[in-house]
C-alpha atoms as a PDB file:
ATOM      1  CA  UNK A   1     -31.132  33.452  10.394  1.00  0.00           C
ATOM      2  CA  UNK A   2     -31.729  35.221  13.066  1.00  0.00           C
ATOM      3  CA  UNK A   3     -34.912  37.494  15.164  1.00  0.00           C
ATOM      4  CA  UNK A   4     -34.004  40.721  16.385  1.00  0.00           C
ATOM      5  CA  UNK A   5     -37.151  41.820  18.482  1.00  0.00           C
ATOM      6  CA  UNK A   6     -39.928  41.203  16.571  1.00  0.00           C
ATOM      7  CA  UNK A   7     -38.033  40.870  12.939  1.00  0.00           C
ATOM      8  CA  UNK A   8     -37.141  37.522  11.675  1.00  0.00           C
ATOM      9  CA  UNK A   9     -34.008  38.184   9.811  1.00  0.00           C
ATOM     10  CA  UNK A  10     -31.744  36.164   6.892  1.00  0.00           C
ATOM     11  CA  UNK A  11     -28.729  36.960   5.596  1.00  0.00           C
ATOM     12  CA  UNK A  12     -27.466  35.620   2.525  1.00  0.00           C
ATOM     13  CA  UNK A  13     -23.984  35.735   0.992  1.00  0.00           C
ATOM     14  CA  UNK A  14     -22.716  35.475  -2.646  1.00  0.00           C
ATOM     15  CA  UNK A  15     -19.447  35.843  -5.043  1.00  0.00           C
ATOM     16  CA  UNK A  16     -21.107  37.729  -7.158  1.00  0.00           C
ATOM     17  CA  UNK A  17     -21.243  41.506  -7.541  1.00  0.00           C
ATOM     18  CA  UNK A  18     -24.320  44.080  -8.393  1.00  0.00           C
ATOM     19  CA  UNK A  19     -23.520  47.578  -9.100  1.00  0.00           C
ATOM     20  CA  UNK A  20     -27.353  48.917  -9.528  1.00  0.00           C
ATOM     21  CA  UNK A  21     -28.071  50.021  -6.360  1.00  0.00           C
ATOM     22  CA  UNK A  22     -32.017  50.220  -7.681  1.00  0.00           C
ATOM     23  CA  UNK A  23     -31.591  46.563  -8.407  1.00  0.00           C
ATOM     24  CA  UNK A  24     -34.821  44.890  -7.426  1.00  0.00           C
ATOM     25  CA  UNK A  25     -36.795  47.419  -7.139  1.00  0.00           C
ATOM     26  CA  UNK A  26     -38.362  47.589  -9.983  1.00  0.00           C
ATOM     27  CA  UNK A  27     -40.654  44.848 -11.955  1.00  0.00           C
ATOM     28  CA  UNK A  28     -38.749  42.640 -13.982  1.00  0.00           C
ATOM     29  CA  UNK A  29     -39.396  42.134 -17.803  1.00  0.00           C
ATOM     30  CA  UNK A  30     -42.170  39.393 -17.563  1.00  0.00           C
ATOM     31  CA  UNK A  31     -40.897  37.709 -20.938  1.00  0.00           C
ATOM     32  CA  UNK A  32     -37.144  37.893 -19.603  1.00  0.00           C
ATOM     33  CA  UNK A  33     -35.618  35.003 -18.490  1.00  0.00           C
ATOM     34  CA  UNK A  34     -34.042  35.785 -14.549  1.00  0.00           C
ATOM     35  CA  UNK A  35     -33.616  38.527 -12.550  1.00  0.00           C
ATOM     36  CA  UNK A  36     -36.598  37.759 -10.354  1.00  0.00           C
ATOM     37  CA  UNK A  37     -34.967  36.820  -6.831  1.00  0.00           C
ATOM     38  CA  UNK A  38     -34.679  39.929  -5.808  1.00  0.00           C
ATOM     39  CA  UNK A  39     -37.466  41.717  -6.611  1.00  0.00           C
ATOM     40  CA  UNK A  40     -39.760  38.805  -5.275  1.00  0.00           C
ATOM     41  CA  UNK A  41     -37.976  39.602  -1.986  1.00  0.00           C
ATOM     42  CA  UNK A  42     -38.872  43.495  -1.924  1.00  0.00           C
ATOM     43  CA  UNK A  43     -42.215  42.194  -2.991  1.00  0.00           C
ATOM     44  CA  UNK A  44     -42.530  39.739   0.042  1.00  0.00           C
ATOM     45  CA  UNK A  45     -40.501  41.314   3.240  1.00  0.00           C
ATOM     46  CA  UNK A  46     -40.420  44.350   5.294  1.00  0.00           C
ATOM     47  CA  UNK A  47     -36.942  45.428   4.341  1.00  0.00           C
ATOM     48  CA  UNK A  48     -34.193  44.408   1.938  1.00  0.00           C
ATOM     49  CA  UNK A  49     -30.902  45.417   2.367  1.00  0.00           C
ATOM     50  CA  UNK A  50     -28.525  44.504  -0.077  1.00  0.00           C
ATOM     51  CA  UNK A  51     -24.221  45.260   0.912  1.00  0.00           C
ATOM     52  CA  UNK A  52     -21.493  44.790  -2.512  1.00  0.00           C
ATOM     53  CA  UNK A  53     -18.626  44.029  -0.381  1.00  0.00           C
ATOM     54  CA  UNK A  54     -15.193  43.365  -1.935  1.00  0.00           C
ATOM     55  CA  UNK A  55     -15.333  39.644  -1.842  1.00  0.00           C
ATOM     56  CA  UNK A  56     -19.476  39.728  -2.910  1.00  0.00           C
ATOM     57  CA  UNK A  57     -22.454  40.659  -1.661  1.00  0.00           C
ATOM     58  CA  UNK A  58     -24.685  40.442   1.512  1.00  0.00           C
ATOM     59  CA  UNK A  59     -28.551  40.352   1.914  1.00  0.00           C
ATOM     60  CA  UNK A  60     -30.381  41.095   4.626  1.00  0.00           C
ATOM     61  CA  UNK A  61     -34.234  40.145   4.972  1.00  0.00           C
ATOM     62  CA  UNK A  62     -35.899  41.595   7.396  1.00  0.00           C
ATOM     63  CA  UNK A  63     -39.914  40.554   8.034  1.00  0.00           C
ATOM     64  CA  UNK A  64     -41.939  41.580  11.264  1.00  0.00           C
ATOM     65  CA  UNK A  65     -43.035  38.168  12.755  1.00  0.00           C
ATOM     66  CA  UNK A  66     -44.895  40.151  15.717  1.00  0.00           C
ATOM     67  CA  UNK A  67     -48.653  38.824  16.485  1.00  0.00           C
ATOM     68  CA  UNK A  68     -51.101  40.562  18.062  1.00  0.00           C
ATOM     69  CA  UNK A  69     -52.283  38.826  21.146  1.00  0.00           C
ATOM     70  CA  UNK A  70     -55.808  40.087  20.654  1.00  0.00           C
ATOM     71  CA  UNK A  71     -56.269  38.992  17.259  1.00  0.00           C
ATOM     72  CA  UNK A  72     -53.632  36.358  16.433  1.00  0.00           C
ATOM     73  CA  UNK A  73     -52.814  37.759  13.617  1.00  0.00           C
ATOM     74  CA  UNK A  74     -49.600  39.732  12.315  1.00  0.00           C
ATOM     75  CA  UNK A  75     -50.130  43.524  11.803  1.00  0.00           C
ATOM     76  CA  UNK A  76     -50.188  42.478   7.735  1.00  0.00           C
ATOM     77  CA  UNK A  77     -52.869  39.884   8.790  1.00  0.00           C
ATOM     78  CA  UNK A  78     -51.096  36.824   7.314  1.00  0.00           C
ATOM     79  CA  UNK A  79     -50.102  35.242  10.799  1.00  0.00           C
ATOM     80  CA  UNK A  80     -51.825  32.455  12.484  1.00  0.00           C
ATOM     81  CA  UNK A  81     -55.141  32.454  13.919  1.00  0.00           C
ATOM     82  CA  UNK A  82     -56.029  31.687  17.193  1.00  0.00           C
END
C-alpha cells in the first residue's frame, strides 16, 4: 500500500489466473455462491486494474483520498468532517 499524490493505492498478488478481461465488471448472480471480490472493488474505488502475469495476477486499487480544505470532505463527500 502505497499514496501516489492524492490516490491511496493497494496492490494485491495471487497464484491464480483470470482470463475474462470484463471480470468484475459486471453484477454477480445474487443466488451464486462467489465471485463477489472483485466486483465489490469496482463498486467501491476509483480504479481497478487487474494484470494476469505468468506466475498470477496483480491488482491495483486506486481511491482518491484528497479532502477539500474548505469543506473537509472528499470530492465523493465520504471523507471526514471538520
Amino acid at each position: 500500500m502505497w499514496t501516489v499524490a492524492d490516490v491511496l493505492v493497494l496492490e494485491v498478488r495471487d497464484r491464480g489466473r483470470i482470463d475474462d478481461p470484463l471480470v468484475g465488471r459486471t453484477a454477480p448472480d445474487p443466488t451464486g455462491h462467489g465471485q463477489r471480490g472483485l466486483w465489490i472493488a469496482n463498486q467501491l474505488c476509483d480504479l481497478v486494474q487487474l494484470r494476469s502475469l505468468d506466475d498470477g495476477v496483480v491488482v491495483r486499487l486506486h481511491v482518491n483520498i484528497a479532502v477539500d480544505t474548505n469543506t473537509g470532505s472528499s470530492p465523493d463527500g465520504f471523507g471526514p468532517q471538520v
